[in-house]
Structure formats: C-alpha cells, structure tokens
N, C-alpha and C. Protein backbone atom coordinates (compact mmCIF):
# COMPACT_ATOMS: atom_id res chain seq x y z
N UNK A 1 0.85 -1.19 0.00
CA UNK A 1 0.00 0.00 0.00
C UNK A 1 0.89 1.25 0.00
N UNK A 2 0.61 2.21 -1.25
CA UNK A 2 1.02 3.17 -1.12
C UNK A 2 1.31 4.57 0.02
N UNK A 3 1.79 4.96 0.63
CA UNK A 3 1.32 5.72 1.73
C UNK A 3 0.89 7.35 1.05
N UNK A 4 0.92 7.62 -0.14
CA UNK A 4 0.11 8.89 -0.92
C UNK A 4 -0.58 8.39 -1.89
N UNK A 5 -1.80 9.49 -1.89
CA UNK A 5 -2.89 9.12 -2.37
C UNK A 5 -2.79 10.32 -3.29
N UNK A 6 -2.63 11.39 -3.23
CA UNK A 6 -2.38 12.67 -3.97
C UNK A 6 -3.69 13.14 -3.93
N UNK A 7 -4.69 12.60 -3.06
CA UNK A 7 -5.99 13.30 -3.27
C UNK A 7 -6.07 14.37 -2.79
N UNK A 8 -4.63 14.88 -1.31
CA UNK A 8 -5.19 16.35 -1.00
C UNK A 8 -4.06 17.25 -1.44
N UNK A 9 -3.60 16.90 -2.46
CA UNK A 9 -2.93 17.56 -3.30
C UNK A 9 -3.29 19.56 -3.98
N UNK A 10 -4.28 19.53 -3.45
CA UNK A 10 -5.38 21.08 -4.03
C UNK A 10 -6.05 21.32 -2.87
N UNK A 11 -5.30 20.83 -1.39
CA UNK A 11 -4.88 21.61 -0.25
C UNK A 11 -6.75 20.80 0.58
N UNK A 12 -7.32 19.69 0.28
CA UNK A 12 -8.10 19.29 1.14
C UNK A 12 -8.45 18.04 1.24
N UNK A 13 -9.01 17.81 2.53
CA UNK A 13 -8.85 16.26 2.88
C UNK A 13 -10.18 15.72 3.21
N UNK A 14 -9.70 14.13 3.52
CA UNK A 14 -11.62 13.42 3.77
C UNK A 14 -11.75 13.63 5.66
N UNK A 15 -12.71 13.80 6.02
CA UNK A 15 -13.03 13.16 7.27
C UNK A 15 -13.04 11.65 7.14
N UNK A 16 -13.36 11.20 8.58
CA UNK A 16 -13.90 9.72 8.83
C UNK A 16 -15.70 10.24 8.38
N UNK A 17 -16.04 9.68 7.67
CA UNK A 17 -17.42 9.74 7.07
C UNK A 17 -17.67 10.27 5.25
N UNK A 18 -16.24 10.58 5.35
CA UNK A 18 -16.33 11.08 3.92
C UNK A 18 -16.32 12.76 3.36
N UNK A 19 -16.41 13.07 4.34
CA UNK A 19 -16.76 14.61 4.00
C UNK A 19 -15.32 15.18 3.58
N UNK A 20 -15.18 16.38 2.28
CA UNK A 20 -13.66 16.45 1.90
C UNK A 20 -13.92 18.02 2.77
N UNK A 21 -12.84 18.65 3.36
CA UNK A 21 -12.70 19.82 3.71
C UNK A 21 -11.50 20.25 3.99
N UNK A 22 -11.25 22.03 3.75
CA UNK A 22 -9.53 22.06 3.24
C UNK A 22 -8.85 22.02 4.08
N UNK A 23 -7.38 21.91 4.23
CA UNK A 23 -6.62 21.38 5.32
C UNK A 23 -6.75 22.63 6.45
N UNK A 24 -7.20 23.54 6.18
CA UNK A 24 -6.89 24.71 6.95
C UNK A 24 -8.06 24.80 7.92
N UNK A 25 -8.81 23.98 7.72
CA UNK A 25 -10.65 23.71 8.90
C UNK A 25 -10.26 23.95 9.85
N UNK A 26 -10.85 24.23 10.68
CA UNK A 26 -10.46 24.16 12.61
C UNK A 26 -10.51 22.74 12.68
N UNK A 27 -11.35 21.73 12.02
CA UNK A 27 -11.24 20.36 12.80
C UNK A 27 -10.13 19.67 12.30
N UNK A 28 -9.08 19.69 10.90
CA UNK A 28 -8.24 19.90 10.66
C UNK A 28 -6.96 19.95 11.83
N UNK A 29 -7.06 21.28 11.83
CA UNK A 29 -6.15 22.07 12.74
C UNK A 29 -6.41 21.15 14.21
N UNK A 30 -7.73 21.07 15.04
CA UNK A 30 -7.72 20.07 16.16
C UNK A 30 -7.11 18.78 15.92
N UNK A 31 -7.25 18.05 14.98
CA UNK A 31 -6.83 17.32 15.43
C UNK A 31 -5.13 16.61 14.58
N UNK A 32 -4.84 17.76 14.26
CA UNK A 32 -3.44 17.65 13.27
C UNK A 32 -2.50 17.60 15.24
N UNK A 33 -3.46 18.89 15.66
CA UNK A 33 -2.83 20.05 17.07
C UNK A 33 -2.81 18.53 18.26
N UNK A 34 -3.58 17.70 17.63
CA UNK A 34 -3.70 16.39 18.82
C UNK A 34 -2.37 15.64 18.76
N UNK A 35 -2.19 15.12 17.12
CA UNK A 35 -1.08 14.72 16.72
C UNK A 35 0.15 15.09 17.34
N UNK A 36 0.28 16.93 16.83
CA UNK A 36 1.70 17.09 17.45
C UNK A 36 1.67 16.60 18.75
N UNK A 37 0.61 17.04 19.88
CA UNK A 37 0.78 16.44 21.29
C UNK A 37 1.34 14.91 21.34
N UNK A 38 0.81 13.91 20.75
CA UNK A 38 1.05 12.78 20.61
C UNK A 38 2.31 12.30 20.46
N UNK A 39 3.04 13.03 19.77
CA UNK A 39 4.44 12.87 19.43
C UNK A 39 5.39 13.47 20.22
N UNK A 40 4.85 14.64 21.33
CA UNK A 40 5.64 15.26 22.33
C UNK A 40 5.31 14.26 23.75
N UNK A 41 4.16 13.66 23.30
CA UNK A 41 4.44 12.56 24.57
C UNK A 41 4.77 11.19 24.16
N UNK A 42 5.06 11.19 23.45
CA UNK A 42 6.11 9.73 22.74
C UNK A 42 7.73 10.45 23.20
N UNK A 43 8.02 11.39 23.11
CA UNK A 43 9.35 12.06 23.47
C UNK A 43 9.43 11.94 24.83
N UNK A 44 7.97 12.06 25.39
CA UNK A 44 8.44 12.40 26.82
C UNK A 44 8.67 10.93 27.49
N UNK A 45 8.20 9.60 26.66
CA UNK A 45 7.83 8.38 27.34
C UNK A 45 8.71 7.83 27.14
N UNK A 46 10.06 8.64 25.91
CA UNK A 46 11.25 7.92 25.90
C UNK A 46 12.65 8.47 26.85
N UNK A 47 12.14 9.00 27.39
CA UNK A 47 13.03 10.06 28.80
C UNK A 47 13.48 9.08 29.60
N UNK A 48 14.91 8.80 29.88
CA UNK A 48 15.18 7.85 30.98
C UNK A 48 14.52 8.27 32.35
N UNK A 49 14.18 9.23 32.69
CA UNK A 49 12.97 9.90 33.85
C UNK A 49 11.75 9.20 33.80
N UNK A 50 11.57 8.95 32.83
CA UNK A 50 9.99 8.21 32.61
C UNK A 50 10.00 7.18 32.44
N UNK A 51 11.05 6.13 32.63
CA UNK A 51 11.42 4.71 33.15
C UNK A 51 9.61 4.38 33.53
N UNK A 52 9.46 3.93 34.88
CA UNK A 52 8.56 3.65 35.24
C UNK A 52 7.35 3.84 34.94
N UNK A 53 6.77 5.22 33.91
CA UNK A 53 5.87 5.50 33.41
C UNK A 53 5.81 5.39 31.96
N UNK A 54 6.73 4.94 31.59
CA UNK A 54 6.17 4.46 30.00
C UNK A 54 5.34 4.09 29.89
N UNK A 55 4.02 2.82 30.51
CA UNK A 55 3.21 2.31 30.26
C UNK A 55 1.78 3.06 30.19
N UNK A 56 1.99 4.24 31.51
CA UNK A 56 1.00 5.28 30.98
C UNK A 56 1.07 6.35 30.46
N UNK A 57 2.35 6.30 29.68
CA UNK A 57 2.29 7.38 28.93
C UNK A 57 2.16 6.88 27.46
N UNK A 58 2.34 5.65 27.59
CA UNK A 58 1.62 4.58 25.84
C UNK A 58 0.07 4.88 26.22
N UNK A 59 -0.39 4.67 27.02
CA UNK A 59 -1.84 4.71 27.47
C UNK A 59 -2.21 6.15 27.14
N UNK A 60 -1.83 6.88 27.53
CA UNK A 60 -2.21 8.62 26.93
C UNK A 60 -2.38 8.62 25.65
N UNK A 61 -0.83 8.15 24.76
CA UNK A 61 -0.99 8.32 23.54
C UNK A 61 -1.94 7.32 22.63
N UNK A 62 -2.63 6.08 23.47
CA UNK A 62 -3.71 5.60 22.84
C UNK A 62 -5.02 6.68 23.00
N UNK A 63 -4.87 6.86 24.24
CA UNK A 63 -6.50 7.75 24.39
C UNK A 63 -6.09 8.84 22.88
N UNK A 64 -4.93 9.84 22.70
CA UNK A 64 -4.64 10.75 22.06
C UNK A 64 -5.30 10.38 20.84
N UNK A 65 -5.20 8.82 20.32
CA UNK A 65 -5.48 8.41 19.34
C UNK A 65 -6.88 8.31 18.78
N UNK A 66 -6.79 8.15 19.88
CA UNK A 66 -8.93 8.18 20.50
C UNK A 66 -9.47 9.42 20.01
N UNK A 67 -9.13 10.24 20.72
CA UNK A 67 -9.20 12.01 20.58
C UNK A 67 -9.30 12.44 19.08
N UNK A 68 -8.45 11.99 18.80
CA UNK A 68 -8.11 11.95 17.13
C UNK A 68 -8.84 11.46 16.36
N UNK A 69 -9.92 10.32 16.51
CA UNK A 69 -10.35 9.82 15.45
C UNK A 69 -11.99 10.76 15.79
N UNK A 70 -11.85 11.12 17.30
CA UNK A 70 -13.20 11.66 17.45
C UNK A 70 -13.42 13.08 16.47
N UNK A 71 -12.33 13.80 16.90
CA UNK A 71 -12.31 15.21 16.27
C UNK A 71 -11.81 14.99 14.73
N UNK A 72 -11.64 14.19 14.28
CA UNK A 72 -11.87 13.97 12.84
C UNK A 72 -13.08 13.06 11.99
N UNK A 73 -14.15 12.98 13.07
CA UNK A 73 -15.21 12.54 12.09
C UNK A 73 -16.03 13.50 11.80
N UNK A 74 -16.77 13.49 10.62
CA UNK A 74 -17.49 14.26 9.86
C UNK A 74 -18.67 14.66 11.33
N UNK A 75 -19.41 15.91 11.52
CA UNK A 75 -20.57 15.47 12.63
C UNK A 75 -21.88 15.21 11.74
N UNK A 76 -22.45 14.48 12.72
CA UNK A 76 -23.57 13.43 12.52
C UNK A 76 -22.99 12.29 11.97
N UNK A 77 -22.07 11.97 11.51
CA UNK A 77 -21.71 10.68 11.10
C UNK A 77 -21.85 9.61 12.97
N UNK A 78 -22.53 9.46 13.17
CA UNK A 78 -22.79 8.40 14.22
C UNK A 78 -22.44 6.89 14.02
N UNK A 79 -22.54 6.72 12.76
CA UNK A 79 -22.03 5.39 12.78
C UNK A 79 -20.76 4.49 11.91
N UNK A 80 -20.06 5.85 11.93
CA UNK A 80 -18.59 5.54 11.81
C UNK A 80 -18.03 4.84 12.75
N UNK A 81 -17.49 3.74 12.58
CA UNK A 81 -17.16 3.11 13.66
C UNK A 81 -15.73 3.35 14.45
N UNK A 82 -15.28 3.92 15.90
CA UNK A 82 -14.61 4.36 16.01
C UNK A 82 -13.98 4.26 18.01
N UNK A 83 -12.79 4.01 18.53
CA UNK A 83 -12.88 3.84 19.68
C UNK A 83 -13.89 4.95 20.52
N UNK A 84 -13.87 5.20 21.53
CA UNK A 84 -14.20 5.95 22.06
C UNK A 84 -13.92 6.17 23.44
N UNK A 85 -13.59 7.32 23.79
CA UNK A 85 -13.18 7.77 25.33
C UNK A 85 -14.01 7.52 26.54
N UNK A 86 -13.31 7.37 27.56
CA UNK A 86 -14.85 7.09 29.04
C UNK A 86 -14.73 8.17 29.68
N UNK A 87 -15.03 8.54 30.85
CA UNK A 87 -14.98 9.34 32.08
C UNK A 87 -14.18 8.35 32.89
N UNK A 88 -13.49 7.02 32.90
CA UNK A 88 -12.49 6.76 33.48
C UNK A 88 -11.23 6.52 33.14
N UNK A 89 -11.24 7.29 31.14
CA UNK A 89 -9.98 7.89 31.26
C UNK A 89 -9.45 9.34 31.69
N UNK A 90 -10.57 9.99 31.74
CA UNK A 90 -10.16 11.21 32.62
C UNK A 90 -9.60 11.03 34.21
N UNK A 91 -10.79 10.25 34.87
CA UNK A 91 -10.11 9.60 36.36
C UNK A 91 -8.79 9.26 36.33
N UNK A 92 -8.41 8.25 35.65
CA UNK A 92 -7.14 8.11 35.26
C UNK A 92 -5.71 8.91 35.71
N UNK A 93 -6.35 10.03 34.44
CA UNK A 93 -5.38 11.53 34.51
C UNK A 93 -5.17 11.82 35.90
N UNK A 94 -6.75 12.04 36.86
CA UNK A 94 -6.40 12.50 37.90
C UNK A 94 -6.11 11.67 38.51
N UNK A 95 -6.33 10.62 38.61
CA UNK A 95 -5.43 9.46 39.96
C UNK A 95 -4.15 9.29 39.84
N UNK A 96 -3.10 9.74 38.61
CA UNK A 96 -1.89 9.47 38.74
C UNK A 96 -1.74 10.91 38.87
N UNK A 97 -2.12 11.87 39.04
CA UNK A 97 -1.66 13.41 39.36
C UNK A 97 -1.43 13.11 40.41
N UNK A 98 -2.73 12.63 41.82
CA UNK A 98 -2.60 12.69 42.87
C UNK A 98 -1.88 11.64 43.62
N UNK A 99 -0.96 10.76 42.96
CA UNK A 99 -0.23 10.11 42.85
C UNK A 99 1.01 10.65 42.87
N UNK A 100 1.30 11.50 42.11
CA UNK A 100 2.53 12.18 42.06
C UNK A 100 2.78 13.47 43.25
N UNK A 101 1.34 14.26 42.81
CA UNK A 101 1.08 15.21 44.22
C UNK A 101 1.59 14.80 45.68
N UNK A 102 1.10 13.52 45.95
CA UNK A 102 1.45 13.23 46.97
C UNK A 102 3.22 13.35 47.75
N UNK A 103 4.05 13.10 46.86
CA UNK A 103 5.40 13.12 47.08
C UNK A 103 5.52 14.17 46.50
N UNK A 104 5.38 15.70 46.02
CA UNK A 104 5.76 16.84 45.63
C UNK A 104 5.36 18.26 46.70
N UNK A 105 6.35 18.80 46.89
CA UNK A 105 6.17 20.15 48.25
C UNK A 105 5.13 20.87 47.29
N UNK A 106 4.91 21.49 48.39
CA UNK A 106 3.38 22.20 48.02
C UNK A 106 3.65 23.32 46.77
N UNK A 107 2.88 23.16 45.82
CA UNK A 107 3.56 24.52 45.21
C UNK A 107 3.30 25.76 45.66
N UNK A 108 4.14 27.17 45.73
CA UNK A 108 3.55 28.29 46.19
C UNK A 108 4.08 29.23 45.63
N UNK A 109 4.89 29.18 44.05
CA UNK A 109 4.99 30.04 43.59
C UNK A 109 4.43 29.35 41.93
N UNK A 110 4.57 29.94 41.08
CA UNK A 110 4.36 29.96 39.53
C UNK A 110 5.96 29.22 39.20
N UNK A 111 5.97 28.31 38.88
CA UNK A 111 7.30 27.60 38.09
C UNK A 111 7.37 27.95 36.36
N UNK A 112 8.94 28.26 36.77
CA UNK A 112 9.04 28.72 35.01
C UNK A 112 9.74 27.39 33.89
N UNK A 113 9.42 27.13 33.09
CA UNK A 113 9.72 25.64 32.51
C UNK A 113 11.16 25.58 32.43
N UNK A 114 11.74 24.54 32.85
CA UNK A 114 13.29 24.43 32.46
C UNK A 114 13.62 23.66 33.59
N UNK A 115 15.17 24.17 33.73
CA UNK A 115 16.02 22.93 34.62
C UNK A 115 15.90 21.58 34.48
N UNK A 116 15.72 21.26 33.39
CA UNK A 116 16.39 20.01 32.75
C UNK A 116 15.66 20.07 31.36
N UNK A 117 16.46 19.07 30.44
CA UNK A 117 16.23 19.02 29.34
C UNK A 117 14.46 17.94 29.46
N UNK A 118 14.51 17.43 30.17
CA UNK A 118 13.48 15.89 30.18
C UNK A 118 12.58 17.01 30.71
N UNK A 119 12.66 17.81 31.50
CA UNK A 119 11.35 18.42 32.15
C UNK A 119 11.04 19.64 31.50
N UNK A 120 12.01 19.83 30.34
CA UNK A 120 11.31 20.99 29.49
C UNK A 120 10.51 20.18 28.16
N UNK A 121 11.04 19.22 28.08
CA UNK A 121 9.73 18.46 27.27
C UNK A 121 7.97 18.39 27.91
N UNK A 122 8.27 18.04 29.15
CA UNK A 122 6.80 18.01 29.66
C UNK A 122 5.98 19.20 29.60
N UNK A 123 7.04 20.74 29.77
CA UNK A 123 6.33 22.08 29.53
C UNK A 123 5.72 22.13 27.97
N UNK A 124 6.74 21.82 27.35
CA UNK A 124 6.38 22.19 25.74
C UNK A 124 5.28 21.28 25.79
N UNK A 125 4.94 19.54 25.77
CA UNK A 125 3.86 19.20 25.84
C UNK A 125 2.83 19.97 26.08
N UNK A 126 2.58 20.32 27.42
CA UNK A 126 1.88 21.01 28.31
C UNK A 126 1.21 22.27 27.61
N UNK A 127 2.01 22.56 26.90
CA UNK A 127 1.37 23.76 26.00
C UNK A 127 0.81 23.49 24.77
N UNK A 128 1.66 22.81 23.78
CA UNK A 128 0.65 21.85 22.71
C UNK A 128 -0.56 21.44 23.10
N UNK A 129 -0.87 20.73 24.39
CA UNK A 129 -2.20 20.28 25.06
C UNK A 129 -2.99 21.46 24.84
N UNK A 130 -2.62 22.33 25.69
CA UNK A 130 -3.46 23.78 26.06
C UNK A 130 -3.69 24.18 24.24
N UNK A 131 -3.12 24.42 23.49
CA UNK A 131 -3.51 24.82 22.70
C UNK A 131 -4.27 23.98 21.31
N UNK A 132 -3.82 22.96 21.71
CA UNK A 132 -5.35 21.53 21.10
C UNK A 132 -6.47 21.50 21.51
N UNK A 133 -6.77 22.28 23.23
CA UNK A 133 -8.15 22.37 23.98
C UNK A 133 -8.76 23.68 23.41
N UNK A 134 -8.10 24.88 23.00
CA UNK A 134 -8.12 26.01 22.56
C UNK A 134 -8.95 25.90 21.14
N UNK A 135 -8.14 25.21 20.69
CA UNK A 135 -8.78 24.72 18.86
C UNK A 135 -10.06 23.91 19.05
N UNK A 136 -9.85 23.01 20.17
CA UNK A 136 -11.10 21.94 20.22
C UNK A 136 -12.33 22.54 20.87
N UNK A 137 -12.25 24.01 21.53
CA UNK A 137 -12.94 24.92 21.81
C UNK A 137 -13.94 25.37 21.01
N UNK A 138 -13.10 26.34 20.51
CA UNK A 138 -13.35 27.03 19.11
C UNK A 138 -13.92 26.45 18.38
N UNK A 139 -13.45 25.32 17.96
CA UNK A 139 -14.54 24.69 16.92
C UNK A 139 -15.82 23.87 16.94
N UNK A 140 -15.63 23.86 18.85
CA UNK A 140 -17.01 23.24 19.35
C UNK A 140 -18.12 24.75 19.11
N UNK A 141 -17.60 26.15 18.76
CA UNK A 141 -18.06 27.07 19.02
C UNK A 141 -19.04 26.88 17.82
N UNK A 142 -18.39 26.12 16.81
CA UNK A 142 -19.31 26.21 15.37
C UNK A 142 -19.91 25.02 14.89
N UNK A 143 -19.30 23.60 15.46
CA UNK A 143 -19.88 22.30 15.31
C UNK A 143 -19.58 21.32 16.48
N UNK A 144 -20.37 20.49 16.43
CA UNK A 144 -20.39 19.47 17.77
C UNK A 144 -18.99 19.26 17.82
N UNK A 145 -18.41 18.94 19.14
CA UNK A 145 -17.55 18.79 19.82
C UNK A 145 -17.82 17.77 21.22
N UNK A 146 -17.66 16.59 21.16
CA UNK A 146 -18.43 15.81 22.26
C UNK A 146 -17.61 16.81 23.52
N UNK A 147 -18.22 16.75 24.93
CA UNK A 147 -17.78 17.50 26.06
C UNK A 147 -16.37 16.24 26.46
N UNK A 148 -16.41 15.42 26.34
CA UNK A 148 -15.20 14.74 26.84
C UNK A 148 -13.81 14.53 26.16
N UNK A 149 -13.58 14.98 25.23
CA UNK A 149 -12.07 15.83 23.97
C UNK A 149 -11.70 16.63 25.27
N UNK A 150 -12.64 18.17 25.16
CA UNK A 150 -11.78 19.28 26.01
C UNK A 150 -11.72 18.85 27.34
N UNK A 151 -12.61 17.79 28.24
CA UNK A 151 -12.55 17.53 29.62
C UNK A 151 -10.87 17.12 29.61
N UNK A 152 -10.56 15.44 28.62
CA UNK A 152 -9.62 15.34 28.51
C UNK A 152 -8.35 15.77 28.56
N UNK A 153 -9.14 16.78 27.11
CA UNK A 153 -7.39 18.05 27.25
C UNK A 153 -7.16 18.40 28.42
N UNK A 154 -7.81 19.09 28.78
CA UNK A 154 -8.39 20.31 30.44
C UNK A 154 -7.24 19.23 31.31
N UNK A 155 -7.78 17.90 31.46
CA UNK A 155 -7.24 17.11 32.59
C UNK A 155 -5.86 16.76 32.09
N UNK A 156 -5.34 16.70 31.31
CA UNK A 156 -4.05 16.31 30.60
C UNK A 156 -2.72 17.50 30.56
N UNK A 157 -3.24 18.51 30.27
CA UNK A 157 -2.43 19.51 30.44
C UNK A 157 -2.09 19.43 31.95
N UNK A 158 -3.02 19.49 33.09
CA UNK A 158 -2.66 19.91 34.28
C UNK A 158 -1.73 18.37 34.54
N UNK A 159 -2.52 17.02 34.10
CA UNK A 159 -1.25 16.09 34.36
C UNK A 159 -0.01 16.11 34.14
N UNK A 160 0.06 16.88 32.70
CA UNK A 160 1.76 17.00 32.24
C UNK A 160 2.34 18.17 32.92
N UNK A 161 1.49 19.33 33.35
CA UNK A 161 2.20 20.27 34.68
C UNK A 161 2.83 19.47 35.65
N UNK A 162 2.08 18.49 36.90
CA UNK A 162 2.43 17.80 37.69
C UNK A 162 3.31 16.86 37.11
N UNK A 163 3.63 16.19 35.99
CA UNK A 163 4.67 15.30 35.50
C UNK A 163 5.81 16.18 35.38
N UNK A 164 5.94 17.30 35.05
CA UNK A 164 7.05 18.15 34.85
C UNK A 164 7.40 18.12 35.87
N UNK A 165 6.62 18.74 37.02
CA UNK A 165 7.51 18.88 38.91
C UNK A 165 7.91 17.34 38.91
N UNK A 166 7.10 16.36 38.77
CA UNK A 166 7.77 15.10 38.91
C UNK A 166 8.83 14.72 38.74
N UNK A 167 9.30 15.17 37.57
CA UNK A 167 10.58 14.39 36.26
C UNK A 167 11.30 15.96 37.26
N UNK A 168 11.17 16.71 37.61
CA UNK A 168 12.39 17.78 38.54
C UNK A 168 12.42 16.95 40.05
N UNK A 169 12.06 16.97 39.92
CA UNK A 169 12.52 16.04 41.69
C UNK A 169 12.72 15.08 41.28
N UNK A 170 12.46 13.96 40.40
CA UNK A 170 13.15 12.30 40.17
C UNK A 170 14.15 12.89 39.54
N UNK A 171 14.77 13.91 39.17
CA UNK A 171 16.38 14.45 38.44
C UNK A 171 17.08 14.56 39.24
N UNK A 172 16.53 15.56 40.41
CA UNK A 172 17.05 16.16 41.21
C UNK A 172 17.59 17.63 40.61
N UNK A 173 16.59 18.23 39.64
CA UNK A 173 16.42 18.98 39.10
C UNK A 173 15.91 20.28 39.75
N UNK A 174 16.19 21.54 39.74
CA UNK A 174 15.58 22.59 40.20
C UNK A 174 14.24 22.90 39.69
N UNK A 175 13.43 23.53 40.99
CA UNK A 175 11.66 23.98 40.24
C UNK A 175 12.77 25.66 39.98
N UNK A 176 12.45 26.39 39.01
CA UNK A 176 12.50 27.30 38.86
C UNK A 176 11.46 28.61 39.20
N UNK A 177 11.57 29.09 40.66
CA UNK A 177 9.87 29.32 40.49
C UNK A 177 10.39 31.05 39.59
N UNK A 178 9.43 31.99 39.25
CA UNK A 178 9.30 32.85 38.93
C UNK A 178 9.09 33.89 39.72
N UNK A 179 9.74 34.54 39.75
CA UNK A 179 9.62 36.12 40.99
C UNK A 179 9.57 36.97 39.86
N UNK A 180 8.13 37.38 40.00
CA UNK A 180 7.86 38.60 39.48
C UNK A 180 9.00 40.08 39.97
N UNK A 181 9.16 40.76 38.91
CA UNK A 181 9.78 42.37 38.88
C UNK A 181 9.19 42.99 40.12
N UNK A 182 10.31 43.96 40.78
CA UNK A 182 9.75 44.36 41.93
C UNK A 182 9.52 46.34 41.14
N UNK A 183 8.80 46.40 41.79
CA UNK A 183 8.80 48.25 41.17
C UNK A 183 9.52 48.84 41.87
C-alpha cells in the first residue's frame, strides 16, 4: 500500500465519514494540534525519567489516538465506527496526578519551565495540550464537539504540569519558580 494518495494535493482532505474539507478547517487544525501532542508525549515516554511510566504514557498516547479519530469525524456521522473515550480515562489523569502530588512540596509560587532538558519536554507538551483544547474549543463554538475531547485536554495539560515537577525532583532537578519584577 502506497502511503500517498495525492488526493489532497489542491490543499483538502476526507473526514472519517467522507466529508472532503480544506486542510486549513479548525477540525483539521484540532486534530493535526492532537497529533503534534502525541508525538511530544512519545518524546516524553522515551526520557530515561519516565522509566517507570512508560506504560501510561503509551496509554495517553492511545487515548490521544482516540481524541483523534473523534475530532476527525465528519458530525452526525454516528455510525462511523470508532474507539471511544470514558470518564475513566479522565479519572485516570487524575489518579496518577494525585499520585505524584502526593510526594511533591506544596507549590507556592508559579514555576518557570526548564532545569532540565526531560522536564522541558513536559512544559512544551503542556502547552501543545493547552492549545489543542483552545482549537477543540473554538470549533465546538461552530460544530459538535463531544464534552469529553476538552474535559480530557483540560485534565491532561494539568497532568503533564504535575509530571514536569515530577521528572524535577526524580532528576534532582531545580523547580524554577518565577519572581515577578519588583517596582
């Protein structure tokens, strides 16, 4: 099997259902914006830091996959056949936050991303997320958007915040916090 088709060659593509629309769509853009995330947490799951969590961070990038096939079906296509997300992969998100929470000092300032190379991957993630929930927003603004995509995002970003403090204390890495300018 060829891997080009040259069909979106004049800049547009199919949904899952068939529908062609140009690459530049917001649903497009959501879920291209899912992708890149997907691939910044394949980076992050190959971090010798993330030893022990590879397995749920393969697990993210299946749900991601999930995410992906949702925000790329045509709407009303209902019976495209396609995985689908629960409310206990969101639990999920939060049971290994508070998992990690548990062994992390309280935060009490704003942390600025860095002090290590492995834990500036989790920031950049962290922001790809935020800005896939942003798109998956927006375009719920103009067509269905099931509520559990952005719950997801919503809960995923704040996981890869708490994975960042994580992967700085399993380094032995500095939190960098941020001190605002004094006048």
């Amino acid at each position: 099997m060829k891997i080009y088709t040259k069909t979106g060659d004049k800049g547009s593509t199919s949904l899952l259902g068939g529908a062609r629309v140009s690459k530049a769509h917001l649903r497009i853009e959501a879920y291209g914006t899912v992708d890149e995330l997907n691939s910044y947490i394949g980076l992050l799951r190959d971090q010798p830091a993330n030893e022990q969590r590879k397995d749920l961070l393969k697990t993210i990038q299946d749900r991601l996959f999930t995410l992906g096939a949702e925000l790329a079906t045509e709407p009303g296509k209902d019976k495209v056949v396609k995985p689908d997300l629960f409310d206990s992969d969101v639990k999920l998100l939060e049971t290994e936050m508070d998992k990690m929470e548990a062994d992390l000092p309280a935060l009490t300032n704003f942390i600025l991303p860095g002090g290590h190379q492995s834990v500036s991957y989790a920031h950049i993630a962290r922001c790809v997320c935020r800005r896939a929930e942003r798109i998956s927003v927006a375009l719920g603004e103009t067509e269905p958007v099931a509520e559990i995509v952005t719950q997801y995002l919503n809960r995923l970003s704040d996981f890869l915040f708490v994975l960042g403090r994580k992967m700085a204390q399993d380094l032995e890495a500095e939190e960098v916090k941020w001190e605002p300018r004094k006048k």
